[in-house]
C-alpha atoms as a PDB file:
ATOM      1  CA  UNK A   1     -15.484 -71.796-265.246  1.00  0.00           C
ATOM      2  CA  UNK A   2     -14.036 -74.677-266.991  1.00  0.00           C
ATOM      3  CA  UNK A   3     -14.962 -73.205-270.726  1.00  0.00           C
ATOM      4  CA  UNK A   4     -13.401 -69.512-269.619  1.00  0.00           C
ATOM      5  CA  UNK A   5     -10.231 -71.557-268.616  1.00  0.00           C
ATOM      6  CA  UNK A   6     -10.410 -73.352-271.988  1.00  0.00           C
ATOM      7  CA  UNK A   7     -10.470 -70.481-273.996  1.00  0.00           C
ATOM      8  CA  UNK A   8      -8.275 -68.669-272.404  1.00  0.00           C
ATOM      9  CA  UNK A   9      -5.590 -71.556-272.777  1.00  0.00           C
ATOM     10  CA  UNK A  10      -5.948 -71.667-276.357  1.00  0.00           C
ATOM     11  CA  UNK A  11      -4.096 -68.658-276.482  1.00  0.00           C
ATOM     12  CA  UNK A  12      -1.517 -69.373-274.441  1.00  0.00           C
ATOM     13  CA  UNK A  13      -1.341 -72.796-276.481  1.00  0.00           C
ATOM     14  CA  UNK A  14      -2.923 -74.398-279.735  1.00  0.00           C
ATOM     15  CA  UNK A  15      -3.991 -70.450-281.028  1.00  0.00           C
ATOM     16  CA  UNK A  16      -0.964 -68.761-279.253  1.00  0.00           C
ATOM     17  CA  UNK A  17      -1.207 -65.343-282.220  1.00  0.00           C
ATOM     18  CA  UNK A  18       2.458 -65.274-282.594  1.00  0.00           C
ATOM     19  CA  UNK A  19       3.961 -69.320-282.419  1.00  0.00           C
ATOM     20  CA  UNK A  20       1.258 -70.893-283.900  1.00  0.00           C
ATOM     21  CA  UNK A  21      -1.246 -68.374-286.237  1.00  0.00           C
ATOM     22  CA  UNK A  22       2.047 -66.183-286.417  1.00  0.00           C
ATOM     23  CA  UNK A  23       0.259 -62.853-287.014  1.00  0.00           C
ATOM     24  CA  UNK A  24       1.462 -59.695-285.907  1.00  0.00           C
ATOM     25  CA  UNK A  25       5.093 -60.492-286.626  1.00  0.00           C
ATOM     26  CA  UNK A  26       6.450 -57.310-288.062  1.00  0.00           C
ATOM     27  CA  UNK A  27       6.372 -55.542-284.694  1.00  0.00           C
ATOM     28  CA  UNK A  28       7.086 -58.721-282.633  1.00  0.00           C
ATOM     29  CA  UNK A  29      10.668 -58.992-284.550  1.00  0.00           C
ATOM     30  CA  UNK A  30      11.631 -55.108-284.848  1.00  0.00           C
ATOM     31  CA  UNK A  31      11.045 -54.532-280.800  1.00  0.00           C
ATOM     32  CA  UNK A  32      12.279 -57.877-279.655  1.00  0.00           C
ATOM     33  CA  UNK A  33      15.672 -56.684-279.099  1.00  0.00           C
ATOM     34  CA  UNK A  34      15.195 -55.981-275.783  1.00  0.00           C
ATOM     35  CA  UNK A  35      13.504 -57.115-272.883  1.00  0.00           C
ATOM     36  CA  UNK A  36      12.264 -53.761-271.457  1.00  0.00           C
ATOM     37  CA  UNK A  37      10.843 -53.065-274.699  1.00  0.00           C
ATOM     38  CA  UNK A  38       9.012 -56.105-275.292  1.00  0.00           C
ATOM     39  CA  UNK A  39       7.723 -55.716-271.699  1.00  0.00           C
ATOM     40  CA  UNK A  40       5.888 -52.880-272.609  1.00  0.00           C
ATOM     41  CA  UNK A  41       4.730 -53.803-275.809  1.00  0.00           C
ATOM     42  CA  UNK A  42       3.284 -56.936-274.793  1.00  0.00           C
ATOM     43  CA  UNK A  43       1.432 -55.327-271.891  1.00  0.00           C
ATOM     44  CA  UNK A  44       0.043 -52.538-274.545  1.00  0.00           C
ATOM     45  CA  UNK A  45      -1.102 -55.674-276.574  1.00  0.00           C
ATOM     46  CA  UNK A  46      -2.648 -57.505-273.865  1.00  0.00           C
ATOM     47  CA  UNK A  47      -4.959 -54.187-272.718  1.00  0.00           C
ATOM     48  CA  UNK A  48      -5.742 -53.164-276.119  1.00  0.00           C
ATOM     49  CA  UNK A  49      -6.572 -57.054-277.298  1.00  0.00           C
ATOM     50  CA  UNK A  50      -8.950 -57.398-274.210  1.00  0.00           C
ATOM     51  CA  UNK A  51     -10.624 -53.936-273.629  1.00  0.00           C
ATOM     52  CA  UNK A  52     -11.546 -54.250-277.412  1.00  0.00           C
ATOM     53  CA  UNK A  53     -12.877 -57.715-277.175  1.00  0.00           C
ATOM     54  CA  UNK A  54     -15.067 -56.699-274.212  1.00  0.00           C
ATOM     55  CA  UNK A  55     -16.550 -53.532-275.627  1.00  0.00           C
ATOM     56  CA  UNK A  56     -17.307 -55.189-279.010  1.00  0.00           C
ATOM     57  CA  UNK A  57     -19.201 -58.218-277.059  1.00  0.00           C
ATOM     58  CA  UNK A  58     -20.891 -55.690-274.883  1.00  0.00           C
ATOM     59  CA  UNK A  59     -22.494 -53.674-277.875  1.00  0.00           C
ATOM     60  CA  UNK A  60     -22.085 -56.350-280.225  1.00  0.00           C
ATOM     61  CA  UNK A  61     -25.946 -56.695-280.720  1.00  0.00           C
ATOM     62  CA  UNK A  62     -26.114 -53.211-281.425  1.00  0.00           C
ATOM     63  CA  UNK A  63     -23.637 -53.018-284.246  1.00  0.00           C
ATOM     64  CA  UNK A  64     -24.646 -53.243-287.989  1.00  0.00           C
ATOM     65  CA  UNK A  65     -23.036 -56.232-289.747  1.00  0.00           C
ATOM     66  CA  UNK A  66     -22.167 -53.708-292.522  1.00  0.00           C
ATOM     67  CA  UNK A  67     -20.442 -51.974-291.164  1.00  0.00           C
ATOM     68  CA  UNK A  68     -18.713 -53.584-288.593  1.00  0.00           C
ATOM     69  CA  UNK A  69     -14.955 -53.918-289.599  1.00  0.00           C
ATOM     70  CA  UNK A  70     -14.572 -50.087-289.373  1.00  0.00           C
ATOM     71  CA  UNK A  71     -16.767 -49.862-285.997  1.00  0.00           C
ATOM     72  CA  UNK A  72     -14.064 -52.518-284.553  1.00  0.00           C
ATOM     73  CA  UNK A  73     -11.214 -50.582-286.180  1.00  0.00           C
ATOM     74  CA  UNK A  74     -12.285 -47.289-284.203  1.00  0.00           C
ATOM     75  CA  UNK A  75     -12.540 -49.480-281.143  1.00  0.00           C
ATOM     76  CA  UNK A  76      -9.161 -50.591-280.986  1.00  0.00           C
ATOM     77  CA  UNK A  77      -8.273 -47.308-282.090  1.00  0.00           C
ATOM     78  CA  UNK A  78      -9.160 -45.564-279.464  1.00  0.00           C
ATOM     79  CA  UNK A  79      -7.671 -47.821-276.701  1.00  0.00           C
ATOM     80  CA  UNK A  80      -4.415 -47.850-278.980  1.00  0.00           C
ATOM     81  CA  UNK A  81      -4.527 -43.955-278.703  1.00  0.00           C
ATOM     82  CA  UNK A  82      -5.379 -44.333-274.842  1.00  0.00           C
ATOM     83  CA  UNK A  83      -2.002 -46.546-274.666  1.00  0.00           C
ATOM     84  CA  UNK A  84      -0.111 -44.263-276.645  1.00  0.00           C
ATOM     85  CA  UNK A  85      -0.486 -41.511-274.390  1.00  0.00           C
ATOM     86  CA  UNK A  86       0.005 -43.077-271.591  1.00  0.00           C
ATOM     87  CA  UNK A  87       3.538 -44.297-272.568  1.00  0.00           C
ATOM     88  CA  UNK A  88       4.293 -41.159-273.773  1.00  0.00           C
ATOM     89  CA  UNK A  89       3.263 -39.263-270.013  1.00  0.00           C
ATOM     90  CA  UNK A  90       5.060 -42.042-268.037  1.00  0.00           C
ATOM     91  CA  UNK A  91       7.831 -44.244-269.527  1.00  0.00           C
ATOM     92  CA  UNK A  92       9.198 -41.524-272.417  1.00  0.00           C
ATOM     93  CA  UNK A  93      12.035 -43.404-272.960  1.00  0.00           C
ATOM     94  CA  UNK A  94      10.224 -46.611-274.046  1.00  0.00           C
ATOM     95  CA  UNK A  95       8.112 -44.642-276.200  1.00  0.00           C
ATOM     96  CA  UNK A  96      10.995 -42.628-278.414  1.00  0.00           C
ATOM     97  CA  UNK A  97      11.586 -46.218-278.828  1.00  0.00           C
ATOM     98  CA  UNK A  98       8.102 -48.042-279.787  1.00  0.00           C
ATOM     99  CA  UNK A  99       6.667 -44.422-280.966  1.00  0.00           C
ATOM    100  CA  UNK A 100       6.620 -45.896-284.194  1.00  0.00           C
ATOM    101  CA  UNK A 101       5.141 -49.320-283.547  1.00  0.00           C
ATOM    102  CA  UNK A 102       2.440 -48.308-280.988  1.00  0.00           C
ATOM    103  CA  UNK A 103      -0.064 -47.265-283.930  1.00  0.00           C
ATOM    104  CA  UNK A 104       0.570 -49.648-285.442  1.00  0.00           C
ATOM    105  CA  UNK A 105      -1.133 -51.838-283.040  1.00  0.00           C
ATOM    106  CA  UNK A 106      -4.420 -50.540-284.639  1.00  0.00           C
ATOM    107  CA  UNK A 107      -3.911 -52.774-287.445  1.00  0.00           C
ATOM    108  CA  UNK A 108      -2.792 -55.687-286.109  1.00  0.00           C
ATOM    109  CA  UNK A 109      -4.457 -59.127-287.266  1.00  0.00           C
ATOM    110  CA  UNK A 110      -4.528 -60.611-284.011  1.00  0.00           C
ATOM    111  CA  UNK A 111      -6.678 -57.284-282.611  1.00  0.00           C
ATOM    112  CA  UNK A 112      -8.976 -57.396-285.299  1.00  0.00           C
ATOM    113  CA  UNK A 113      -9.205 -61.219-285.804  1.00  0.00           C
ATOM    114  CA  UNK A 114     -10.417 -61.851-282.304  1.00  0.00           C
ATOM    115  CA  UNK A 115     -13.072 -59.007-282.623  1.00  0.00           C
ATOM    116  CA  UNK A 116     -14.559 -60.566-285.982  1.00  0.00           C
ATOM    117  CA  UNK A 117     -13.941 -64.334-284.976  1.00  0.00           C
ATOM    118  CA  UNK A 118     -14.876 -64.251-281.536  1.00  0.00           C
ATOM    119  CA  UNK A 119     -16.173 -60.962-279.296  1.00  0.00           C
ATOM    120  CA  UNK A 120     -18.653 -60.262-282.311  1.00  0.00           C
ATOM    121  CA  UNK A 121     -20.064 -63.874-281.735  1.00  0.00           C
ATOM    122  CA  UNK A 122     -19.608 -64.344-278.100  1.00  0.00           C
ATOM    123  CA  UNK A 123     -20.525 -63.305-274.261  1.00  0.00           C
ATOM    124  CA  UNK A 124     -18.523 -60.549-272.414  1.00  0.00           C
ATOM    125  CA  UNK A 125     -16.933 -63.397-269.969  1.00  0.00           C
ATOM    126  CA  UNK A 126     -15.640 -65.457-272.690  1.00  0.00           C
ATOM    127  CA  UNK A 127     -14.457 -62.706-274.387  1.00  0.00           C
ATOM    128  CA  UNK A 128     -12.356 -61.115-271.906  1.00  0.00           C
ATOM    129  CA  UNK A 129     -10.730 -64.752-271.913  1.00  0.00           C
ATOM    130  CA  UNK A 130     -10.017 -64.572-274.950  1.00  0.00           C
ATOM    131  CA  UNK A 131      -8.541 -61.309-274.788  1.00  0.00           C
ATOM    132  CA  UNK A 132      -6.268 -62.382-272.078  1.00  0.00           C
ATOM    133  CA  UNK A 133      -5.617 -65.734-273.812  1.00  0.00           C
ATOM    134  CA  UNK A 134      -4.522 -64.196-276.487  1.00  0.00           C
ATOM    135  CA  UNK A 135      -2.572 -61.213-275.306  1.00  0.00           C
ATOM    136  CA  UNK A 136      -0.809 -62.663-272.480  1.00  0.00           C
ATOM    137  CA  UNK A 137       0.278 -65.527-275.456  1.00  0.00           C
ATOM    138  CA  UNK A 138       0.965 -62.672-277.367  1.00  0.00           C
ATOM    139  CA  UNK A 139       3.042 -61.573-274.179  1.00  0.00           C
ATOM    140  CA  UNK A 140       4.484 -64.489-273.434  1.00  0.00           C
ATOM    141  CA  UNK A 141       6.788 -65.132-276.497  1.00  0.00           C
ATOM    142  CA  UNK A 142       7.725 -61.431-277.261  1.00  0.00           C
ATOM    143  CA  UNK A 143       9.399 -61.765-273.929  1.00  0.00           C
ATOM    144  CA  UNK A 144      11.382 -64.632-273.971  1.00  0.00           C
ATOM    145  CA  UNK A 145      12.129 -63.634-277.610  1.00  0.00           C
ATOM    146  CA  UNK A 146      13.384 -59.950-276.712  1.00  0.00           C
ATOM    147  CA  UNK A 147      15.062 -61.979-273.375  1.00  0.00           C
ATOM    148  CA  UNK A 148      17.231 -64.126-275.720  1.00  0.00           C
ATOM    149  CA  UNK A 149      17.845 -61.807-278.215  1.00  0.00           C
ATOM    150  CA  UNK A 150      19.447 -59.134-275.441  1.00  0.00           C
ATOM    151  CA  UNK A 151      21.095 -61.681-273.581  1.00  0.00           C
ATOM    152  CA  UNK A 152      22.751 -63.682-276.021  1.00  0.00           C
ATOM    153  CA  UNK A 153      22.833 -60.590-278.754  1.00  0.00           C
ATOM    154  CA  UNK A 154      24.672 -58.178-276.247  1.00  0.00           C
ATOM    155  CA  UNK A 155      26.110 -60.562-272.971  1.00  0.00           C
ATOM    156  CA  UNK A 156      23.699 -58.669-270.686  1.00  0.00           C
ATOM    157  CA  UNK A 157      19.999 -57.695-270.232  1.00  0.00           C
ATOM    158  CA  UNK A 158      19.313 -53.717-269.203  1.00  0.00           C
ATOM    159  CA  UNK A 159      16.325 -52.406-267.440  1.00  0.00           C
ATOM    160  CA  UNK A 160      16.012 -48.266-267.500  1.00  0.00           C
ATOM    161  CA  UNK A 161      20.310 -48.436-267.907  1.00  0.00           C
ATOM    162  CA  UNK A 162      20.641 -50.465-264.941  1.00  0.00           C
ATOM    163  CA  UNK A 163      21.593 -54.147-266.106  1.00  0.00           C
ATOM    164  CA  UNK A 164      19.143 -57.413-264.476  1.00  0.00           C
ATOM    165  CA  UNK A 165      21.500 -59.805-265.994  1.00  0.00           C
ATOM    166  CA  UNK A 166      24.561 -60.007-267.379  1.00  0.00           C
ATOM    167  CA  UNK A 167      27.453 -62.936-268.988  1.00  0.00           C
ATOM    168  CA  UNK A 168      31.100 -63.660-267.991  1.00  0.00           C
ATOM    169  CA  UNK A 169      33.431 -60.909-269.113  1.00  0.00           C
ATOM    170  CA  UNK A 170      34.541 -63.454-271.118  1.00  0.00           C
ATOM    171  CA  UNK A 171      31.609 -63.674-273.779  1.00  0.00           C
ATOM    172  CA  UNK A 172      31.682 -62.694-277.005  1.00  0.00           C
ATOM    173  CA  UNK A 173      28.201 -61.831-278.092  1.00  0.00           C
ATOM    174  CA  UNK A 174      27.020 -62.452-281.973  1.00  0.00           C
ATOM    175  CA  UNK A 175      25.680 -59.219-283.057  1.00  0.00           C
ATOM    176  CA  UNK A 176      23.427 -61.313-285.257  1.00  0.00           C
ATOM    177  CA  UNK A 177      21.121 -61.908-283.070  1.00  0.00           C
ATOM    178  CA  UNK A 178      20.056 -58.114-283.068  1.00  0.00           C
ATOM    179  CA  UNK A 179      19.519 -58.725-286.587  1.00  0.00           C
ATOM    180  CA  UNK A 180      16.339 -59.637-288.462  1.00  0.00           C
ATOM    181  CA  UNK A 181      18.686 -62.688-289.566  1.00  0.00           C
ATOM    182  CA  UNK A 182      18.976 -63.538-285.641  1.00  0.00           C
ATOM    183  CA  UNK A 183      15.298 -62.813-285.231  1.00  0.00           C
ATOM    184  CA  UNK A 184      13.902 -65.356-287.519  1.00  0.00           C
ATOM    185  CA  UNK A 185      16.785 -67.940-286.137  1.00  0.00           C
ATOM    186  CA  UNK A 186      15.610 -67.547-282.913  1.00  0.00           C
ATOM    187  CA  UNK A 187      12.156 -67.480-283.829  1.00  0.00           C
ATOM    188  CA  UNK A 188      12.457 -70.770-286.190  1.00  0.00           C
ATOM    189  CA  UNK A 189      13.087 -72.185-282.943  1.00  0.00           C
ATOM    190  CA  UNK A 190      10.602 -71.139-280.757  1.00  0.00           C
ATOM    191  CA  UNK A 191       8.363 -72.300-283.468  1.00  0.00           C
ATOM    192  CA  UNK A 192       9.686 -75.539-283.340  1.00  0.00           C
ATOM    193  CA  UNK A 193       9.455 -76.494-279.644  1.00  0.00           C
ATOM    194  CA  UNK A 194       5.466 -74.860-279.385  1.00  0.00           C
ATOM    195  CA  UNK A 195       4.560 -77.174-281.933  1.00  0.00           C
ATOM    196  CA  UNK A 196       6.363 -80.071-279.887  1.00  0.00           C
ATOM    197  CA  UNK A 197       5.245 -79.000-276.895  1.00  0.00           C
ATOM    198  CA  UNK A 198       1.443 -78.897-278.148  1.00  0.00           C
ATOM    199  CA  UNK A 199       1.892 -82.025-280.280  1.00  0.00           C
ATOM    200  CA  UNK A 200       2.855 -83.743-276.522  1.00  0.00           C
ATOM    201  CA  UNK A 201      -0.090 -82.407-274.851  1.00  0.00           C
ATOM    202  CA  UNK A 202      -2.322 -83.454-277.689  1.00  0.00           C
ATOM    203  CA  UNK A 203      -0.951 -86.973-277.215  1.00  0.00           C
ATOM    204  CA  UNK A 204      -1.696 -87.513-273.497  1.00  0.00           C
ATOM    205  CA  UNK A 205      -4.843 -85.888-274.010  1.00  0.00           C
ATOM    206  CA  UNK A 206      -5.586 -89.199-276.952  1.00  0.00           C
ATOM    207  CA  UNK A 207      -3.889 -91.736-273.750  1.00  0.00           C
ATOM    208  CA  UNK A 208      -6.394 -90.397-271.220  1.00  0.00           C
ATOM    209  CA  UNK A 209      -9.210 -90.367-273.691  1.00  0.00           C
END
């Protein structure tokens, strides 16, 4: 229990895809605007990331090294599809929105990294820990990325045009932040405190050792 629990905190942590391997950012910064977006992105990460990782270490004995990249490709493929319809049936609005970027998903590193570094190498149990690791990481930032961005970008955060949260009337948001400009800004910074935050933890780590 203790490994699963250690591999699935290297995602949230030392491997998180986005803070610290910062893969997958093109998407990350384009739907990070809002909060109800990056909701629903994240979760469509987090199911596609671990579904593949658990089908590739299932059958991973079975697949030809030769040809694995595009046997992995069709895996993820098919869950993306699986994801797209889905959104599509039940939250249209979200999709007209992440339409574009839900394909997309198919491609991205992260995805495919994981199934060539570790479900192709690795039990079904630790996989789906990494899967989770990785996507709820993966999760994890978008959020409070699309959270500041909305907030601070627009003085209020909306959920299906009813607004969560919202600033004194008094605010003047910095359209900026809705910007790619804002994006990386915020972004810079989020970068900055994982790596502090991680440096810390390695530190007690060396004091208990």
């Amino acid at each position: 229990m203790s490994k699963w629990l250690g591999v699935f905190k290297r995602g949230l942590s030392i491997e998180n895809p986005l803070t610290v391997l910062m893969i997958g950012l093109c998407a990350t910064l384009a739907v990070s605007t809002q909060f109800q977006n990056a909701l629903f992105m994240g979760i469509a990460v987090v199911f596609v990331v671990t579904m593949s990782n658990v089908l590739i270490s299932a059958f991973r004995k079975h697949i030809p090294d030769e040809v694995r990249i595009p046997i992995f490709i069709v895996v993820i493929a098919s869950f993306v599809t699986i994801v797209d319809l889905v959104m599509k049936a039940y939250v249209p609005s979200v999709y007209q929105v992440l339409g574009i970027w839900i394909p997309l998903i198919v491609v991205n590193c992260m995805i495919l990294g994981r199934a060539e570094a570790f479900a192709y190498h690795n039990g079904v149990g630790l996989s789906i820990a990494d899967g989770l690791g990785m996507g709820v990481g993966y999760w994890f930032v978008i959020v409070l990325l699309a959270v500041i961005r909305e907030l601070l970008g627009t003085g209020r955060i909306v959920w299906f045009e009813s607004t969560l949260v919202s600033l004194p009337a008094g605010y003047a948001p910095p359209s900026l932040l809705l910007l790619f400009p804002g994006a990386f800004f915020v972004f810079g910074l989020m970068i900055a405190g994982a790596r502090w935050i991680n440096e810390r933890a390695e530190a007690r780590k060396e004091v208990r050792a």
